[in-house]
Structure formats: structure tokens, C-alpha cells
C-alpha atoms as a PDB file:
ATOM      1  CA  UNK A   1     104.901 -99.613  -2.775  1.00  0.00           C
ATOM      2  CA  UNK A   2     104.016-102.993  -1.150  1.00  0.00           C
ATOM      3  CA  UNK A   3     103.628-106.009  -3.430  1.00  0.00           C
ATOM      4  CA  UNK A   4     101.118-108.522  -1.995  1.00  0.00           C
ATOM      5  CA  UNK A   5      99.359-111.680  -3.747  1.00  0.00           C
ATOM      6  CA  UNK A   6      96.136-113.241  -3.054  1.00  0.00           C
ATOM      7  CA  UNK A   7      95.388-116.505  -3.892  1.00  0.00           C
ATOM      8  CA  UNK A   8      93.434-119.768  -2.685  1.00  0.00           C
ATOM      9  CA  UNK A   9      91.420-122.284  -4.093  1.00  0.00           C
ATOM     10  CA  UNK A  10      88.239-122.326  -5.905  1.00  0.00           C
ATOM     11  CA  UNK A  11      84.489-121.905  -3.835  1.00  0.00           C
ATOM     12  CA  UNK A  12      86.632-120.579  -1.095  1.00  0.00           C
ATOM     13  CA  UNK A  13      85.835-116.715  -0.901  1.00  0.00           C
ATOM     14  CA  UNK A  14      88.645-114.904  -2.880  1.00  0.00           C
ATOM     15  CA  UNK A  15      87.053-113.001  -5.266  1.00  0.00           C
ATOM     16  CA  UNK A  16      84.688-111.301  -1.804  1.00  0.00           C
ATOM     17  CA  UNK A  17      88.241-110.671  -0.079  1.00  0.00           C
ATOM     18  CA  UNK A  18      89.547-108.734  -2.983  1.00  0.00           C
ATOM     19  CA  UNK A  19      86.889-106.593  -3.441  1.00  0.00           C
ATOM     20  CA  UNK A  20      86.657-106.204   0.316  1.00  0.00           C
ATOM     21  CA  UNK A  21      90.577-105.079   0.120  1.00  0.00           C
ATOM     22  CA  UNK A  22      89.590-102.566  -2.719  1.00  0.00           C
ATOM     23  CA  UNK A  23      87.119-100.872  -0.485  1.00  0.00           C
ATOM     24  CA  UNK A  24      89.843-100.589   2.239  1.00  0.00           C
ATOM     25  CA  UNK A  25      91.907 -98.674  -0.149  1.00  0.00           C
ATOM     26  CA  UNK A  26      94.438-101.297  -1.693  1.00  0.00           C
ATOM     27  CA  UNK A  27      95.113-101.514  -5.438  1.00  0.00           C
ATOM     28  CA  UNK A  28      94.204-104.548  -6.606  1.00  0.00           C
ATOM     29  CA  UNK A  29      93.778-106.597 -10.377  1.00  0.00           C
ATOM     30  CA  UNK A  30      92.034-109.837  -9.914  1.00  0.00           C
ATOM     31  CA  UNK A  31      92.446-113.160 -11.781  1.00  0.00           C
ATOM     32  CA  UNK A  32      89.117-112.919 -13.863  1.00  0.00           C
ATOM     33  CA  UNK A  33      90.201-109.796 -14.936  1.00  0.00           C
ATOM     34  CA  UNK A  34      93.763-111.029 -16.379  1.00  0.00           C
ATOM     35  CA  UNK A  35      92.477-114.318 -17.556  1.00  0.00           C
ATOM     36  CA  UNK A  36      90.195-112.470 -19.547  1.00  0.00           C
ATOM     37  CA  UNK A  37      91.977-110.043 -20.784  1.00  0.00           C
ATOM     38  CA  UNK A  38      94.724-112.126 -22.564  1.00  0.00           C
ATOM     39  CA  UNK A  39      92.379-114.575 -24.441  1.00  0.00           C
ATOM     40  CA  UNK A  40      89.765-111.844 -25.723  1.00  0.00           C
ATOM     41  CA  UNK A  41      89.105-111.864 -29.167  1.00  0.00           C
ATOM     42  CA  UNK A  42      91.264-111.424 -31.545  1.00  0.00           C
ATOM     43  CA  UNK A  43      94.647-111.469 -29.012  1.00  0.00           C
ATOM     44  CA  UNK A  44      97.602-114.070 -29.061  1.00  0.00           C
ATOM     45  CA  UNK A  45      96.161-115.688 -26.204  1.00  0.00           C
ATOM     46  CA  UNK A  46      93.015-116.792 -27.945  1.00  0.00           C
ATOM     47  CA  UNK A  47      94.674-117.682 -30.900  1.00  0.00           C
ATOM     48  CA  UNK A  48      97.110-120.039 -28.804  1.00  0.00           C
ATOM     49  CA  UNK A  49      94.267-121.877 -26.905  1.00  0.00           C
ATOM     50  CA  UNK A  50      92.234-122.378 -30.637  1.00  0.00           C
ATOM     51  CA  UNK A  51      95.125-123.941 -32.010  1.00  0.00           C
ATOM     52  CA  UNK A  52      95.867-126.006 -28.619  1.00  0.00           C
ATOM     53  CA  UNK A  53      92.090-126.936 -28.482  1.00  0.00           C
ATOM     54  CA  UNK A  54      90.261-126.231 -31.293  1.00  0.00           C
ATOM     55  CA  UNK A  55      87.600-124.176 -32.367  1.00  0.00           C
ATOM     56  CA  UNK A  56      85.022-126.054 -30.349  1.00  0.00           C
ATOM     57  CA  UNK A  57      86.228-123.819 -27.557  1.00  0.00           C
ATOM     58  CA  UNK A  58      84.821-120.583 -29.353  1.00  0.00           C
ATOM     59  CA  UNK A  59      81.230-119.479 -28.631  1.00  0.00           C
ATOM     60  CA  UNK A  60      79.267-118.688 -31.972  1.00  0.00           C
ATOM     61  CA  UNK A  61      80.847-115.027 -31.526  1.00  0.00           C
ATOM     62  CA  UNK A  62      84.048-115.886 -31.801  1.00  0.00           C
ATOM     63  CA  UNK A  63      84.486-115.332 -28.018  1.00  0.00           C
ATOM     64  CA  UNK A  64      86.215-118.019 -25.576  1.00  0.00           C
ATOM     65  CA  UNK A  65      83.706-120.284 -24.193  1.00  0.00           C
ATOM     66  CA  UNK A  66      85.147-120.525 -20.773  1.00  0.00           C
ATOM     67  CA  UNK A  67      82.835-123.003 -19.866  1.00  0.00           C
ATOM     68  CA  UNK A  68      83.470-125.542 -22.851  1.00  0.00           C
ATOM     69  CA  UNK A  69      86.982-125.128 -22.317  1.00  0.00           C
ATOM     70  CA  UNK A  70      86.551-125.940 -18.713  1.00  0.00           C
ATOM     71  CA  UNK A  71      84.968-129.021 -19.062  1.00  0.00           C
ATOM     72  CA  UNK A  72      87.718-130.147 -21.068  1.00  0.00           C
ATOM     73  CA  UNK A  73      90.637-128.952 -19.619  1.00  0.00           C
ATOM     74  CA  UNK A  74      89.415-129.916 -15.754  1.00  0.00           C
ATOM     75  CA  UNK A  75      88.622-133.814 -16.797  1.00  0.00           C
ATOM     76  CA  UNK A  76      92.661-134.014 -18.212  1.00  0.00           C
ATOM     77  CA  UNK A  77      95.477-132.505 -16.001  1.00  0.00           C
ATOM     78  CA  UNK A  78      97.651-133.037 -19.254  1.00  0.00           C
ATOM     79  CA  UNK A  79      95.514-130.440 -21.069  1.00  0.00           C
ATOM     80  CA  UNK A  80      94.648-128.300 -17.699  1.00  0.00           C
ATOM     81  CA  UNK A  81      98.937-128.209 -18.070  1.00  0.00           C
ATOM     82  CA  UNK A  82      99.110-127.223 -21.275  1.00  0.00           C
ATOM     83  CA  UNK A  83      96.646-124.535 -21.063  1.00  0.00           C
ATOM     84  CA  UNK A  84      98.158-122.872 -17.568  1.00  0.00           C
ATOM     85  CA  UNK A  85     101.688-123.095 -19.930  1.00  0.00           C
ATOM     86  CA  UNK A  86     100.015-120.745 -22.794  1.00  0.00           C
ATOM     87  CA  UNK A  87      97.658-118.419 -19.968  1.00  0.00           C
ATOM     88  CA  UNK A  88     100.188-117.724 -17.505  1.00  0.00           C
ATOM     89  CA  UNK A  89     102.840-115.933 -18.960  1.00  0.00           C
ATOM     90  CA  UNK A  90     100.764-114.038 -20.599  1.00  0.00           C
ATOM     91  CA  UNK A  91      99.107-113.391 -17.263  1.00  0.00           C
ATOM     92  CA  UNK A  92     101.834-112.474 -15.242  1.00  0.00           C
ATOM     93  CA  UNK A  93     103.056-110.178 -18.210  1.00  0.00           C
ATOM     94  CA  UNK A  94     100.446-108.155 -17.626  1.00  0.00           C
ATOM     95  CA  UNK A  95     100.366-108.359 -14.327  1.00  0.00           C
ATOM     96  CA  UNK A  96     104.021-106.577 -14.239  1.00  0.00           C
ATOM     97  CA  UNK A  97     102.601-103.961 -16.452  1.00  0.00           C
ATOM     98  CA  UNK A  98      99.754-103.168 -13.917  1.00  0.00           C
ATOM     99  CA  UNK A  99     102.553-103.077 -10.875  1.00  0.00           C
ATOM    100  CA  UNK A 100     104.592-100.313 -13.353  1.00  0.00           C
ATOM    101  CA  UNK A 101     101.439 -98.601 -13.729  1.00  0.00           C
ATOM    102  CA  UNK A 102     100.334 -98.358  -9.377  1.00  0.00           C
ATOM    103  CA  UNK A 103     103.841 -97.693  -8.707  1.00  0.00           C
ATOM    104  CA  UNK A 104     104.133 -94.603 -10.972  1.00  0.00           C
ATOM    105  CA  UNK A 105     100.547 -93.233  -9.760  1.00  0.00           C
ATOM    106  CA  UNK A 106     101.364 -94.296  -6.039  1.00  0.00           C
ATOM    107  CA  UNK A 107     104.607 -94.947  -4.686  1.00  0.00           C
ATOM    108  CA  UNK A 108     102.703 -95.518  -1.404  1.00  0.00           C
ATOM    109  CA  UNK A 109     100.329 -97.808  -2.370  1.00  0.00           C
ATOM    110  CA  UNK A 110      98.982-101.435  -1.522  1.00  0.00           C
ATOM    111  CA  UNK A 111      99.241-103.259  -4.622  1.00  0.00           C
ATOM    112  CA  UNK A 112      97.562-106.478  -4.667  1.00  0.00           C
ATOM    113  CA  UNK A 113      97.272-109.697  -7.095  1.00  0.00           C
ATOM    114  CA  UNK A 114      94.569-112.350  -6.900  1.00  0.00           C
ATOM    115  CA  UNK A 115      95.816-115.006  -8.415  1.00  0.00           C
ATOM    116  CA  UNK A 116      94.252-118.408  -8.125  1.00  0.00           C
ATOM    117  CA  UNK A 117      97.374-120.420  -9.692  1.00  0.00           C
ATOM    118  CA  UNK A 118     100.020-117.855  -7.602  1.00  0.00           C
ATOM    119  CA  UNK A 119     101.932-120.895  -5.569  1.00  0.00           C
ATOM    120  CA  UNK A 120     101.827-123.494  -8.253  1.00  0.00           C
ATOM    121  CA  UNK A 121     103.263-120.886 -10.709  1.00  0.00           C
ATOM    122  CA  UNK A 122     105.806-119.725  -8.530  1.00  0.00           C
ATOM    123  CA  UNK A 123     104.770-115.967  -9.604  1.00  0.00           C
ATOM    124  CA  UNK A 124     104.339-115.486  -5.404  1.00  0.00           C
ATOM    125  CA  UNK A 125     107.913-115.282  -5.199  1.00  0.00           C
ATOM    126  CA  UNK A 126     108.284-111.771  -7.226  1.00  0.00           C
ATOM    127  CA  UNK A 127     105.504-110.266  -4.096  1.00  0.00           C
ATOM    128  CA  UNK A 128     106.785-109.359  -0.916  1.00  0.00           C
ATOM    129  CA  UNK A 129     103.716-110.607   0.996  1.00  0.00           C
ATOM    130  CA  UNK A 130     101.132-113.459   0.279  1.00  0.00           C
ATOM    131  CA  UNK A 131      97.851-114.164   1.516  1.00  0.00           C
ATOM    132  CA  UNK A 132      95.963-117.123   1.453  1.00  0.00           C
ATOM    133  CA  UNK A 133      92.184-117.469   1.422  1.00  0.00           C
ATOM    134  CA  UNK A 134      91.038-120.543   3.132  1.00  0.00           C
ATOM    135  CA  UNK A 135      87.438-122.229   4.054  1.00  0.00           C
ATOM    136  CA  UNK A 136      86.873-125.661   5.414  1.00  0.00           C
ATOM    137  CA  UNK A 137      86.180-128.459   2.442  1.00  0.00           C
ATOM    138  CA  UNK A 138      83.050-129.659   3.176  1.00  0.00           C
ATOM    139  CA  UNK A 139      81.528-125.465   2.911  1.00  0.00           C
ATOM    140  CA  UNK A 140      84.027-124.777   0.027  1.00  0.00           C
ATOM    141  CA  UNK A 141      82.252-128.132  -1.740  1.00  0.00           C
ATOM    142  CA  UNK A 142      79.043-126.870  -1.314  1.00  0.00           C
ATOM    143  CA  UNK A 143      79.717-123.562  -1.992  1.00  0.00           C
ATOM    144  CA  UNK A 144      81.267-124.620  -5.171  1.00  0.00           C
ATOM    145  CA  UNK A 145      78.360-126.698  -6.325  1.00  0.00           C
ATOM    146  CA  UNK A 146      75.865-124.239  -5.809  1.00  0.00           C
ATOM    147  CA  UNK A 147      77.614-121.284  -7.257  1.00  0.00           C
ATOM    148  CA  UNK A 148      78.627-123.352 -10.937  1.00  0.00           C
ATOM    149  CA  UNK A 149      75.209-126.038 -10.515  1.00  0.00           C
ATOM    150  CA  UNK A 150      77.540-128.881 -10.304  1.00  0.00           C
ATOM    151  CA  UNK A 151      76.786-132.241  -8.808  1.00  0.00           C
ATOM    152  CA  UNK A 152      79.224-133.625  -5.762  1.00  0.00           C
ATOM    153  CA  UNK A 153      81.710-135.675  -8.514  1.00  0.00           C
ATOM    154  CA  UNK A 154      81.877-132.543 -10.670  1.00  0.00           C
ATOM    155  CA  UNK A 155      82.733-130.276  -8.104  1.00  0.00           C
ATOM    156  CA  UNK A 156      85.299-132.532  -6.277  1.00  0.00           C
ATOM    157  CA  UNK A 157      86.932-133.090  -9.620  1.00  0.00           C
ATOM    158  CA  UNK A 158      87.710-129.309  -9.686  1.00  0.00           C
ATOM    159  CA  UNK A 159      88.743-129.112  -5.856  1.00  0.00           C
ATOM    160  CA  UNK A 160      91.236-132.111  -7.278  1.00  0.00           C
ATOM    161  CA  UNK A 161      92.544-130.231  -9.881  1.00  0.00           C
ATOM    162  CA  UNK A 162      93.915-127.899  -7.592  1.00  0.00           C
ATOM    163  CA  UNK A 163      96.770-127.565  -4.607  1.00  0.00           C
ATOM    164  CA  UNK A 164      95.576-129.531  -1.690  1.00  0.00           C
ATOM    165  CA  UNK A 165      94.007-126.004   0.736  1.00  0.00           C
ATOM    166  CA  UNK A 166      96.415-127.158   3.575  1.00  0.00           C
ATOM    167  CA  UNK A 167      99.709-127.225   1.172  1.00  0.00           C
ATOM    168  CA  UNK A 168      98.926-123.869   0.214  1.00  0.00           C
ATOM    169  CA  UNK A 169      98.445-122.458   3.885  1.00  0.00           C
ATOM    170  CA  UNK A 170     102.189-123.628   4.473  1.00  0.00           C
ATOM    171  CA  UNK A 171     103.653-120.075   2.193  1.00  0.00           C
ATOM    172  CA  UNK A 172     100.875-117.567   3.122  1.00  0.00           C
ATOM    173  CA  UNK A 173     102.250-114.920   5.550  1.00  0.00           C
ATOM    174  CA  UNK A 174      98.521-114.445   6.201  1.00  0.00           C
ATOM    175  CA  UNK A 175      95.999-116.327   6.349  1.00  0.00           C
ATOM    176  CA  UNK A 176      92.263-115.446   5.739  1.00  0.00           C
ATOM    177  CA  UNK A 177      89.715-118.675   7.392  1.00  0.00           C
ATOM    178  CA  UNK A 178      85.895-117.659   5.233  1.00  0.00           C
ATOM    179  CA  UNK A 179      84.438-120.170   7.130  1.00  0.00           C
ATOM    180  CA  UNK A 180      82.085-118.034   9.688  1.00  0.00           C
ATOM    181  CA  UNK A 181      80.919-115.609   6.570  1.00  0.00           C
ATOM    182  CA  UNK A 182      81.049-112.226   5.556  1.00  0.00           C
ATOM    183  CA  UNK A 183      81.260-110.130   8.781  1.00  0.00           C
ATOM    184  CA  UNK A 184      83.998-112.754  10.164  1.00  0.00           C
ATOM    185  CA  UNK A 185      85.992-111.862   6.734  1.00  0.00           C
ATOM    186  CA  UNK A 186      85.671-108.779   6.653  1.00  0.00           C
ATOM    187  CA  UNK A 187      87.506-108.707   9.873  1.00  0.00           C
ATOM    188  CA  UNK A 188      90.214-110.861   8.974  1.00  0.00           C
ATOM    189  CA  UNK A 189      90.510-108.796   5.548  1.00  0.00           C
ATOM    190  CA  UNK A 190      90.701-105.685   7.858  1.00  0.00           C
ATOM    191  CA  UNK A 191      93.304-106.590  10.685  1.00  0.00           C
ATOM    192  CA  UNK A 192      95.133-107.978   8.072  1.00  0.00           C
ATOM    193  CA  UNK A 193      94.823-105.076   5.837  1.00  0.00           C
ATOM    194  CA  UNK A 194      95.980-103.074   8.653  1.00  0.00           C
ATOM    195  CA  UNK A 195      99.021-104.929   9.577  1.00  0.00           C
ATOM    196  CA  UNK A 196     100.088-104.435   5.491  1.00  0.00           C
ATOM    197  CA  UNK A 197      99.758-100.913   5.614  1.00  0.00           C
ATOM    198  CA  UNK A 198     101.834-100.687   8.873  1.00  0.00           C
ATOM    199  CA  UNK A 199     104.226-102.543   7.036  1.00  0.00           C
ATOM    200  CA  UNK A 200     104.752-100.125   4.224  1.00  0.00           C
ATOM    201  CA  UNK A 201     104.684 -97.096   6.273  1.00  0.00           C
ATOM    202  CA  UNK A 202     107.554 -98.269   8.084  1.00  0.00           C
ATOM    203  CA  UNK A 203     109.869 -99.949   5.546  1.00  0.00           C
ATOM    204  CA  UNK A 204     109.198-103.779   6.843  1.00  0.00           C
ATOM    205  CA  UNK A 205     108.697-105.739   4.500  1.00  0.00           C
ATOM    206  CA  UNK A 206     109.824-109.107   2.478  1.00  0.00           C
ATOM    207  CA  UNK A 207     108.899-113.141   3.808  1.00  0.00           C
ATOM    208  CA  UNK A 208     109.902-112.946   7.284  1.00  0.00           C
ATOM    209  CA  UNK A 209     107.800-109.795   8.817  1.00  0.00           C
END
């Protein structure tokens, strides 16, 4: 099995590479998925960020309010900190789990994890590939503030928050550019898809091939 993470920043076009890479044939758990999954109701996770946060972050259901806990947690890197201390391991826990779970179904498989906060983490290092999804700022802005209805300040904010897209580009053994749209992806997502699989088949793998 081949080990690969996907991550880049936010508004830039991961979440359409990931499920183009499941249509190729790869494996692959995305961050929504994970983040989601370890803060449902009624898990550790939740109960970690309500007593980190309070119980203003709970919708009337007794559901996370993603979006409440957003606003907070994006305005204050101290608290955007604290939370990515309580989320990740949990995260990458199950993460591990998944891996077990493709390996023993597939020994030849693709396995891939999108994972926005990968290089920050460190969790990259445990993969044997890494890809990183890029666009150019000014279309990853816009996208960004049309897809969540933010204004310019509230959008940049987020961008802030995060890795600097250029920083990141410097550990990705590949490098997807969304840029030119969905049929310039998709070939990117392809070729690249191509030159993992050639990769497994023949044994090469790990940071330098």
C-alpha cells in the first residue's frame, strides 16, 4: 500500500481533487469527514471543545455549531491553538485506524488523506508521498468569499490563519496549481495519479522519488 496526504489551504480546490482521486480509484478519507466524526454528539471530542469553549458552541440539538465555533476560534490564534491541540489527535487516531482498515482490504491500494492542517501538524511525515493543492490568492480569496458569504476582511482573516500557500509548496512532492479550473485539475489530479500508482507497482516509494 502507498500512503499519500493531501492537503492545502482553504478556497483552494481540495475537497474537488479528492473526490476527483476517488473516481480514479484511490482510497481516500477526507478532513470533513474526520473532523466530524470525532466531535459528533455525545463523543470525547465534543465534550473537550464544550468544556474548552462553552456551550455557546452547541446548536439547539446538542450538535457542534461549526460555524459559531469558527467565528471564535478564527478571530484568536490562541484559541484556533487550543482547539487544533484537542481535534487533532483525535483526528489522526482515526486516521491510523482507516490506514489498518485499506491495508487489510487492499494491500495494493492508493490510500489517501486530505488533511487541511497535514504540514503544520507534522502528521505528513508518517505518509510516504504528499500533495499539495495550490491556486493563486487573489482566485482562492474570491473563491473563499463566495463559497462561506464572507466580506474581503473576513475571508483574508481565514487565509491568515493559515500556512502562507508558498511555505506549504516547499514539502509537497506534487503539486496540484487549480487555477485554470476543473478540466486543467483534473489533469493534474490524473498525471499525478498516474505517476503514484507507478510508484506502488514498482516498490518506489518514500520523499525522494
Amino acid at each position: 500500500m502507498l500512503t499519500v496526504g493531501l492537503t492545502g489551504s482553504i478556497a483552494t480546490g481540495k475537497s474537488f481533487v479528492t473526490e476527483y482521486l476517488r473516481e480514479l480509484g484511490a482510497d481516500v478519507i477526507d478532513a470533513d469527514l474526520a473532523a466530524r466524526r470525532v466531535v459528533e454528539k455525545g463523543t470525547p471530542g465534543l465534550a473537550a471543545v464544550v468544556e474548552e469553549f462553552g456551550k455557546e458552541v452547541l446548536a439547539s440539538d446538542g450538535t457542534l455549531d461549526r460555524k459559531k465555533l469558527g467565528a471564535i476560534v478564527f478571530a484568536d490564534e490562541e484559541k484556533r491553538l487550543r482547539l487544533n491541540s484537542i481535534i487533532h489527535p483525535l483526528v489522526i487516531e482515526l486516521q491510523d485506524d482507516w490506514l489498518r482498515s485499506v491495508e487489510k482490504r487492499d494491500q495494493n491500494a492508493i490510500a489517501v488523506i486530505d488533511a487541511a492542517l497535514m504540514i503544520e501538524s507534522g502528521s505528513y511525515k508518517r505518509l510516504e508521498k504528499l500533495i499539495v493543492v495550490y491556486c493563486e490568492p487573489a482566485i482562492q480569496l474570491a473563491r473563499l468569499m463566495a463559497r462561506d458569504n464572507l466580506t474581503e476582511s473576513e475571508a483574508k482573516c481565514r487565509i491568515d490563519a493559515q500556512m502562507p500557500q508558498d511555505e506549504k509548496r516547499k514539502f509537497a512532492n506534487y503539486v496540484i496549481d487549480t487555477s485554470n479550473g476543473f478540466e486543467d485539475t483534473k489533469r493534474q489530479t490524473r498525471e499525478i495519479f498516474a505517476s503514484l500508482r507507478e510508484a506502488q507497482e514498482n516498490g518506489k516509494v518514500g520523499p525522494d522519488t
